[in-house]
PDB file of N, CA and C in Angstrom:
ATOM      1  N   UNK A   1      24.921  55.194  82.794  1.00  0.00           N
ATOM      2  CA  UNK A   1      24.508  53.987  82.102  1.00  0.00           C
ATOM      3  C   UNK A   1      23.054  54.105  81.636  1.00  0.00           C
ATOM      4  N   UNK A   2      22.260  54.962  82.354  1.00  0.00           N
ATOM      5  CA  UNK A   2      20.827  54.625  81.944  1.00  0.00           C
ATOM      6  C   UNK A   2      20.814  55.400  80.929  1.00  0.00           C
ATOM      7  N   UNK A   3      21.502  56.386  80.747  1.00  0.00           N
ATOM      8  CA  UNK A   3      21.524  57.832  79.614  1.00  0.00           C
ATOM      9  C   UNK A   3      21.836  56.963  78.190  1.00  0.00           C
ATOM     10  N   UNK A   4      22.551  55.819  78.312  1.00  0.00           N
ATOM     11  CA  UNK A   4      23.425  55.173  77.139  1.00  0.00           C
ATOM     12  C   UNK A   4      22.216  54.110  76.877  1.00  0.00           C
ATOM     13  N   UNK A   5      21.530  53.599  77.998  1.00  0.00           N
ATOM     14  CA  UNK A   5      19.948  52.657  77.141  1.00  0.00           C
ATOM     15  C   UNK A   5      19.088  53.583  77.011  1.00  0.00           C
ATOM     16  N   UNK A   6      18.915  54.961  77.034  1.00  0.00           N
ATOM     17  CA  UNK A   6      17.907  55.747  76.235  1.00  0.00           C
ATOM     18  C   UNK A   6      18.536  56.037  74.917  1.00  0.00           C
ATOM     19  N   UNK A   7      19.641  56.331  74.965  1.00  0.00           N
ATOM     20  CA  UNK A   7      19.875  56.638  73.492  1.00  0.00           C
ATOM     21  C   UNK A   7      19.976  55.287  72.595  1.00  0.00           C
ATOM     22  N   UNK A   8      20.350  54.128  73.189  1.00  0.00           N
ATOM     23  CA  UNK A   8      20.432  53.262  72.551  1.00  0.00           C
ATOM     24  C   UNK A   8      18.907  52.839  71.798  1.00  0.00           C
ATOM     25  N   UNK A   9      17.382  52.916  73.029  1.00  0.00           N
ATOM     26  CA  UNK A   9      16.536  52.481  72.494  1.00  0.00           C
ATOM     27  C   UNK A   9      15.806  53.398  71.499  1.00  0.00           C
ATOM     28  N   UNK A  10      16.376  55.068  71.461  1.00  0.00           N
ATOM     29  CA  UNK A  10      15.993  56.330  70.336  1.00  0.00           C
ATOM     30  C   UNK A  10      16.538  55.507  68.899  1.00  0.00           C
ATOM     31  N   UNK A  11      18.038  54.711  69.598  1.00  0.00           N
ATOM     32  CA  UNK A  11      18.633  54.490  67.755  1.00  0.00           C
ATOM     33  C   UNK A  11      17.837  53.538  67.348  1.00  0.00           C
ATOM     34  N   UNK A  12      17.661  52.378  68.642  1.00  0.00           N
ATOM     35  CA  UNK A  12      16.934  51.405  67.964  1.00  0.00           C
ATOM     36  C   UNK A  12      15.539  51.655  67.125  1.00  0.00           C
ATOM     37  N   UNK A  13      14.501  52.747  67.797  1.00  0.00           N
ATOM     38  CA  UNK A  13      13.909  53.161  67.353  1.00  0.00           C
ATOM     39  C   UNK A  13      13.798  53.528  65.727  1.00  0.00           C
ATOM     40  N   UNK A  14      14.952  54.446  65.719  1.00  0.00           N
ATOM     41  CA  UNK A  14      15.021  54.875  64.265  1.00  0.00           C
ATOM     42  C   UNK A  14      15.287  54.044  63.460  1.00  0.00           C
ATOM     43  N   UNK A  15      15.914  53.285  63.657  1.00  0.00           N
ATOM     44  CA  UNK A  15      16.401  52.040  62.898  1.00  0.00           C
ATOM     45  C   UNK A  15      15.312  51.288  62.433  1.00  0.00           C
ATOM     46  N   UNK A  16      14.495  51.018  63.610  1.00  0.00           N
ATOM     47  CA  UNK A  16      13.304  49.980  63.350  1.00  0.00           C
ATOM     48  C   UNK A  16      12.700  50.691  61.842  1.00  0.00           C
ATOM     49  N   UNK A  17      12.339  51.910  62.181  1.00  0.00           N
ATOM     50  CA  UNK A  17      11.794  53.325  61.143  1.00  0.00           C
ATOM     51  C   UNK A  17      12.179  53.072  59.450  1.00  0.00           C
ATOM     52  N   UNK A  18      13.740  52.266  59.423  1.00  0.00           N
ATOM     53  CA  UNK A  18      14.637  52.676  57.996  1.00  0.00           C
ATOM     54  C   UNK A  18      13.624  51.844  57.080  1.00  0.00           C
ATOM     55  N   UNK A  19      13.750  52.532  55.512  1.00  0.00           N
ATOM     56  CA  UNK A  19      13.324  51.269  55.146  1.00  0.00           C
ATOM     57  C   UNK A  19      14.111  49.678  54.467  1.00  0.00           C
ATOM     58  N   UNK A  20      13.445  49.224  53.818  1.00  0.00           N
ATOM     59  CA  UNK A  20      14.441  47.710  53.970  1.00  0.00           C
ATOM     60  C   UNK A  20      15.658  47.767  53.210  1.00  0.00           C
ATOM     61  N   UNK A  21      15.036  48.575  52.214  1.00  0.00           N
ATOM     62  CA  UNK A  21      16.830  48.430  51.602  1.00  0.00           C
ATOM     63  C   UNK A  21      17.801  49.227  53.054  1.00  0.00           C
ATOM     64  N   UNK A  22      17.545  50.632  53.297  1.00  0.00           N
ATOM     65  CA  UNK A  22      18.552  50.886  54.464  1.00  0.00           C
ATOM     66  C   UNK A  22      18.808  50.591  55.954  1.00  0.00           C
ATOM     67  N   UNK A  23      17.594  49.440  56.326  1.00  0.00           N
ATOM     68  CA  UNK A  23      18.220  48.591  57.534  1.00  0.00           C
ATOM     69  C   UNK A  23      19.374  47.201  56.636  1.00  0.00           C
ATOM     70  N   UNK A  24      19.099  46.968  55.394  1.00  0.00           N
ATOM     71  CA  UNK A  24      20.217  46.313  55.101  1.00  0.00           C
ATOM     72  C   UNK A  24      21.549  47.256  54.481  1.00  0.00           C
ATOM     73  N   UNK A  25      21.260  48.176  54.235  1.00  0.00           N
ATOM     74  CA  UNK A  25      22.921  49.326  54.239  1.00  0.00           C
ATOM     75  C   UNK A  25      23.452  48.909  55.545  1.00  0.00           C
ATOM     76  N   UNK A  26      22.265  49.632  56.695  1.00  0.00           N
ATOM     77  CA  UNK A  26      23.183  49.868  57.865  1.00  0.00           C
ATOM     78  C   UNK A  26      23.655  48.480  58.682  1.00  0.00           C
ATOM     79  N   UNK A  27      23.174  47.023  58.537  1.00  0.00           N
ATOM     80  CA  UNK A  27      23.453  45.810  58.936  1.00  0.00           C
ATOM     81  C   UNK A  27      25.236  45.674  57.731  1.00  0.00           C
ATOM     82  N   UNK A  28      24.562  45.575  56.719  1.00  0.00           N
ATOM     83  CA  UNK A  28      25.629  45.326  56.457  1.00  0.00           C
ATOM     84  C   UNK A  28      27.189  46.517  56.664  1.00  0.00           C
ATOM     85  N   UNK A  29      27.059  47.492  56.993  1.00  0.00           N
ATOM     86  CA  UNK A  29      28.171  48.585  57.905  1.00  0.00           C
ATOM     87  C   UNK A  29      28.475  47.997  58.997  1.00  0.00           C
ATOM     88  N   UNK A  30      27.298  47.916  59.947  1.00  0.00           N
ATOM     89  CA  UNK A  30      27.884  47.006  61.553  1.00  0.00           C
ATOM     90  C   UNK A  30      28.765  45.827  61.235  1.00  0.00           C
ATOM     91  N   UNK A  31      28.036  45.304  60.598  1.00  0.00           N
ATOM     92  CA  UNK A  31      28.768  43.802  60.699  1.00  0.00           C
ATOM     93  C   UNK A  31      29.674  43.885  60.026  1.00  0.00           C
ATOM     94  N   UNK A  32      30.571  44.510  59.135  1.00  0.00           N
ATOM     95  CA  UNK A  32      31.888  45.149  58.224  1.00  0.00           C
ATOM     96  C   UNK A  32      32.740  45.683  59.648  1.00  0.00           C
ATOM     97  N   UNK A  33      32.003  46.350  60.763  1.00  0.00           N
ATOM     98  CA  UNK A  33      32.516  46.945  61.523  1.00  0.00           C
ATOM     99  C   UNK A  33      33.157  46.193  62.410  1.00  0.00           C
ATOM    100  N   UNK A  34      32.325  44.706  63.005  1.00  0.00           N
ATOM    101  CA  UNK A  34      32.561  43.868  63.419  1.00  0.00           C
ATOM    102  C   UNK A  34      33.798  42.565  62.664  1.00  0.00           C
ATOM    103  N   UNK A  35      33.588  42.924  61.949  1.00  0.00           N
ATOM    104  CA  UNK A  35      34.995  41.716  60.916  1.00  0.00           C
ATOM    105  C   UNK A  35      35.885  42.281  61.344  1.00  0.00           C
ATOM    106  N   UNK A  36      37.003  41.443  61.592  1.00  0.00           N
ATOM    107  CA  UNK A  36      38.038  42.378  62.228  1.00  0.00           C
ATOM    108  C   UNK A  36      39.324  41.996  61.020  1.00  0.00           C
ATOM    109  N   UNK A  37      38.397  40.239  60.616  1.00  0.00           N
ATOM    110  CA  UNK A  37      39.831  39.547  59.665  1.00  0.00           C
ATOM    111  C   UNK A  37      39.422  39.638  58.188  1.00  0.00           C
ATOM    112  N   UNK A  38      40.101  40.745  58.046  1.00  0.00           N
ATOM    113  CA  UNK A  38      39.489  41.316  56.875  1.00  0.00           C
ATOM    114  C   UNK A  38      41.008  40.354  55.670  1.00  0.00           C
ATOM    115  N   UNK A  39      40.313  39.548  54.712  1.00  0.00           N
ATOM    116  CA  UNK A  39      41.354  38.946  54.297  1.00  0.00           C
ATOM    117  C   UNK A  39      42.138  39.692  52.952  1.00  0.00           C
ATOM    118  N   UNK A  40      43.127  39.979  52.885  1.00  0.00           N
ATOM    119  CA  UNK A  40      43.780  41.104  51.841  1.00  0.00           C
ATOM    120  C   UNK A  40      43.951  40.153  50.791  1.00  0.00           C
ATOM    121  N   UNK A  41      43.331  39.329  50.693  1.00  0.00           N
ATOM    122  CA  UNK A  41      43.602  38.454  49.138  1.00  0.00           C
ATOM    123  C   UNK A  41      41.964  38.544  48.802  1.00  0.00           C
ATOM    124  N   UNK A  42      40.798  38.713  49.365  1.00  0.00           N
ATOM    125  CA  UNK A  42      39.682  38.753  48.921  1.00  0.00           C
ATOM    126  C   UNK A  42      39.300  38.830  47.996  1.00  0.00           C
ATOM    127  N   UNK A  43      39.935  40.707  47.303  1.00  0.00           N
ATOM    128  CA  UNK A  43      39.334  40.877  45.816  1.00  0.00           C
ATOM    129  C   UNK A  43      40.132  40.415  45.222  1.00  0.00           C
ATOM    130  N   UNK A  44      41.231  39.791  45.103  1.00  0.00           N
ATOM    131  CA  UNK A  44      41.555  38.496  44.336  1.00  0.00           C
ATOM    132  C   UNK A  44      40.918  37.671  44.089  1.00  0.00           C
ATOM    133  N   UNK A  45      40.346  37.252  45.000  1.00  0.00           N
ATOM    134  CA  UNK A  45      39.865  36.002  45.243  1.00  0.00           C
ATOM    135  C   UNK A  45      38.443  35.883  44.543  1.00  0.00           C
ATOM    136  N   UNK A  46      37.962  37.127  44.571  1.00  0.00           N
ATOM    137  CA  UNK A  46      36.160  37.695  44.075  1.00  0.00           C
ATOM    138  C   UNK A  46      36.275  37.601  42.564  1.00  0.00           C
ATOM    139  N   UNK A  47      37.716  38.350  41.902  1.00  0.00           N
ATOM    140  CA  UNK A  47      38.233  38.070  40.601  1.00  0.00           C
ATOM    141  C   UNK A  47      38.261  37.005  39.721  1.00  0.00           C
ATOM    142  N   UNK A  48      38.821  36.322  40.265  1.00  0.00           N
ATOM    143  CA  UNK A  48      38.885  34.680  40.018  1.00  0.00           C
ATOM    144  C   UNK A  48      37.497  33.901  40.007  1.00  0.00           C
ATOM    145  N   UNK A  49      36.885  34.039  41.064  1.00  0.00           N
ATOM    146  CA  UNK A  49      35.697  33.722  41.079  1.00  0.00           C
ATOM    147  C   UNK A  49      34.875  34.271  40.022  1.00  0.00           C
ATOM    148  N   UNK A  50      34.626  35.214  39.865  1.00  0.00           N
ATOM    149  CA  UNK A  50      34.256  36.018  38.609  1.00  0.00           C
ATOM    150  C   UNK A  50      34.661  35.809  37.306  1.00  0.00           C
ATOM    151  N   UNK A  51      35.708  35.337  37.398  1.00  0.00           N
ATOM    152  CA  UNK A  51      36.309  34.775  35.653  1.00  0.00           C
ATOM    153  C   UNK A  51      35.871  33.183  35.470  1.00  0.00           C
ATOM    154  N   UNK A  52      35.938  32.619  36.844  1.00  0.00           N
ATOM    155  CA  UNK A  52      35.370  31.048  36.661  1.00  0.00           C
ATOM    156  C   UNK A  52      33.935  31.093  36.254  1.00  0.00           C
ATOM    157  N   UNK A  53      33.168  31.545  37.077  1.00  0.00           N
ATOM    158  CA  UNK A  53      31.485  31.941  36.559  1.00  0.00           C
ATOM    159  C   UNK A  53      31.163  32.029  35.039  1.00  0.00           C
ATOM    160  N   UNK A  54      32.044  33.150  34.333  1.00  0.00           N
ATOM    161  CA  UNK A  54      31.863  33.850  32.864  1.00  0.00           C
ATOM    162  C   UNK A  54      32.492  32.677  32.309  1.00  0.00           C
ATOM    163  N   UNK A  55      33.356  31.939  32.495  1.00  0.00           N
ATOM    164  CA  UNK A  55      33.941  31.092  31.453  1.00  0.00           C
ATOM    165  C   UNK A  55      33.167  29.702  31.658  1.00  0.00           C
ATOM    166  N   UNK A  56      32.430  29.107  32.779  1.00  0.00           N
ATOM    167  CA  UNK A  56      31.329  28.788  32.913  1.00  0.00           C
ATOM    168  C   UNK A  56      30.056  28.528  31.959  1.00  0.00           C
ATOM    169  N   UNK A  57      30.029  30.325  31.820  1.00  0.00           N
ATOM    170  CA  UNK A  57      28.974  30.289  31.357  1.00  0.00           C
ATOM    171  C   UNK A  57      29.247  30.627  29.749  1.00  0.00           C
ATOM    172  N   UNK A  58      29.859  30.845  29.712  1.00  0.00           N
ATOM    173  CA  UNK A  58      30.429  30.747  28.240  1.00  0.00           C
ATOM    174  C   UNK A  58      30.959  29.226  27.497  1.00  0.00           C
ATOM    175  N   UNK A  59      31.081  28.373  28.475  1.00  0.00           N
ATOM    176  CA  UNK A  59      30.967  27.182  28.471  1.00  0.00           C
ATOM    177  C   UNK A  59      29.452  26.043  27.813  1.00  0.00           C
ATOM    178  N   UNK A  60      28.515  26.951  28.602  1.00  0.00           N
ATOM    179  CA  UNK A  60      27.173  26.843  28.766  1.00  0.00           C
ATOM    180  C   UNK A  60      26.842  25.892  29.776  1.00  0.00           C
ATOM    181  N   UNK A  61      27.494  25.878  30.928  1.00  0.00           N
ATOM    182  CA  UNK A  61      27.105  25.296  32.400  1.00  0.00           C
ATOM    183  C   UNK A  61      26.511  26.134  33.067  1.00  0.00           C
ATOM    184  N   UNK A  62      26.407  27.567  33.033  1.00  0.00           N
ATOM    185  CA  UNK A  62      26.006  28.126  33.821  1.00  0.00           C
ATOM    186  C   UNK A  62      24.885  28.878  32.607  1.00  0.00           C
ATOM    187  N   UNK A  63      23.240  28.774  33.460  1.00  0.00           N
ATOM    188  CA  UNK A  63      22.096  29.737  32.742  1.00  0.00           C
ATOM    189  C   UNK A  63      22.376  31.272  32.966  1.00  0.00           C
ATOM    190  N   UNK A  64      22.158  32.270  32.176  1.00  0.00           N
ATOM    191  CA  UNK A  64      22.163  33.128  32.587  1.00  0.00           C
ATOM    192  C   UNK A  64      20.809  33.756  32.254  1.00  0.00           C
ATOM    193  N   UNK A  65      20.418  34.890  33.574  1.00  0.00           N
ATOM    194  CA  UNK A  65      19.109  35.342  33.880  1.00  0.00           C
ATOM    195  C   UNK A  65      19.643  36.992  34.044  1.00  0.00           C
ATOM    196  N   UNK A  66      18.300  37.309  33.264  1.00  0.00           N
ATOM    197  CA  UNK A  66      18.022  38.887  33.165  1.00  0.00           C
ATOM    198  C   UNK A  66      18.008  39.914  34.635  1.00  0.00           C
ATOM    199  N   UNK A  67      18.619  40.697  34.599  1.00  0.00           N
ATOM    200  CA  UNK A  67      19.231  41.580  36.073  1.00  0.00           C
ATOM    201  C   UNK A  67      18.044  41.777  36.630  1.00  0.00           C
ATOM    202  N   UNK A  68      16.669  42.228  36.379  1.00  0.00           N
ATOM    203  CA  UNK A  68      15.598  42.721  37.048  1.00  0.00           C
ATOM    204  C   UNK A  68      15.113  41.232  37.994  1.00  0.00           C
ATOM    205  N   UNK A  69      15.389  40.311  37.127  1.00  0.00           N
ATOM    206  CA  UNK A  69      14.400  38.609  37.644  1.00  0.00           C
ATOM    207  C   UNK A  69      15.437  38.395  39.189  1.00  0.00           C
ATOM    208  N   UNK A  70      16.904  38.532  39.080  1.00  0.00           N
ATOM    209  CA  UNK A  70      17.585  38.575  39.793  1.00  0.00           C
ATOM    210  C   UNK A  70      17.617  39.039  40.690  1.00  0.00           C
ATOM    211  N   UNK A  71      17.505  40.406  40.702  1.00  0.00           N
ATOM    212  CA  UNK A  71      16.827  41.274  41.913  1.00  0.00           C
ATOM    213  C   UNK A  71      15.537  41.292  42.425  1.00  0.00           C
ATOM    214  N   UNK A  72      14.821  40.945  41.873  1.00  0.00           N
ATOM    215  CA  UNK A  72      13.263  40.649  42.326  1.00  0.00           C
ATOM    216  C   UNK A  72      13.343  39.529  43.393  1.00  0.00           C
ATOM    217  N   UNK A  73      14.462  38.074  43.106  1.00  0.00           N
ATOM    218  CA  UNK A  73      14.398  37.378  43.592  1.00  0.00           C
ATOM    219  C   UNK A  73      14.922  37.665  44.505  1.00  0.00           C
ATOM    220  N   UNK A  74      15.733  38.077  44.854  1.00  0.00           N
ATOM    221  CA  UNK A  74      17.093  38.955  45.882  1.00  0.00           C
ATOM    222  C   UNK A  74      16.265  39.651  46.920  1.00  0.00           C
ATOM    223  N   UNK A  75      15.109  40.662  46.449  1.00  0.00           N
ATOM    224  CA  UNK A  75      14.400  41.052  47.306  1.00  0.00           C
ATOM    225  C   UNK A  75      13.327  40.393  47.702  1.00  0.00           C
ATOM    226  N   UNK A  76      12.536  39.363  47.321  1.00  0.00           N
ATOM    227  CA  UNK A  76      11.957  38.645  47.650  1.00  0.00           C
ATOM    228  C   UNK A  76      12.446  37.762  48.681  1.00  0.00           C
ATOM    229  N   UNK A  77      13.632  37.158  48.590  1.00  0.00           N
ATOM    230  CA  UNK A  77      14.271  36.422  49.771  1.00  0.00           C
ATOM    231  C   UNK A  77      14.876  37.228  50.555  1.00  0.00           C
ATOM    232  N   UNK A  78      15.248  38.598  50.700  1.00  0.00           N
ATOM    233  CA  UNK A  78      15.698  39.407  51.933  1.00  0.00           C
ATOM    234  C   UNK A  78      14.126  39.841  53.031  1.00  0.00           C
ATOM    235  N   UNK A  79      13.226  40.614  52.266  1.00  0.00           N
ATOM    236  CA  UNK A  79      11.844  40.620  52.982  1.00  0.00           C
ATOM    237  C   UNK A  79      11.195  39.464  52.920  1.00  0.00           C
TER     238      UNK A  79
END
């Protein structure tokens, strides 16, 4: 058991180390790992969602914003 909290606190270690985009790769792997109810209608479901959005916004209910402003903001609210 003690052999399994040294290696555990080496991973934690390295981990601490990643940088931010790849402590969020490897969070989001664990926790994929951890879902167990993985729902088989999902990318259906992501589809649909995706066609409601565009027709939305083709509607003109929905603004649409330039990919870089998007991600800036994305990383701004993850760090």
């Amino acid at each position: 058991m003690r052999d399994m909290g040294m290696a555990f606190e080496e991973l934690e270690k390295q981990a601490r180390s990643l940088s931010t985009e790849e402590k969020a790769t490897l969070a989001r792997i664990l926790i994929e790992g951890l879902d167990t109810a993985i729902d088989p209608n999902a990318e259906q479901l992501w589809l649909e969602e995706a066609q409601r959005r565009y027709d939305a916004f083709l509607r003109g209910d929905l603004e649409a914003r330039p990919g870089d402003e998007v991600m800036q903001r994305v990383g701004d609210r993850i760090s």
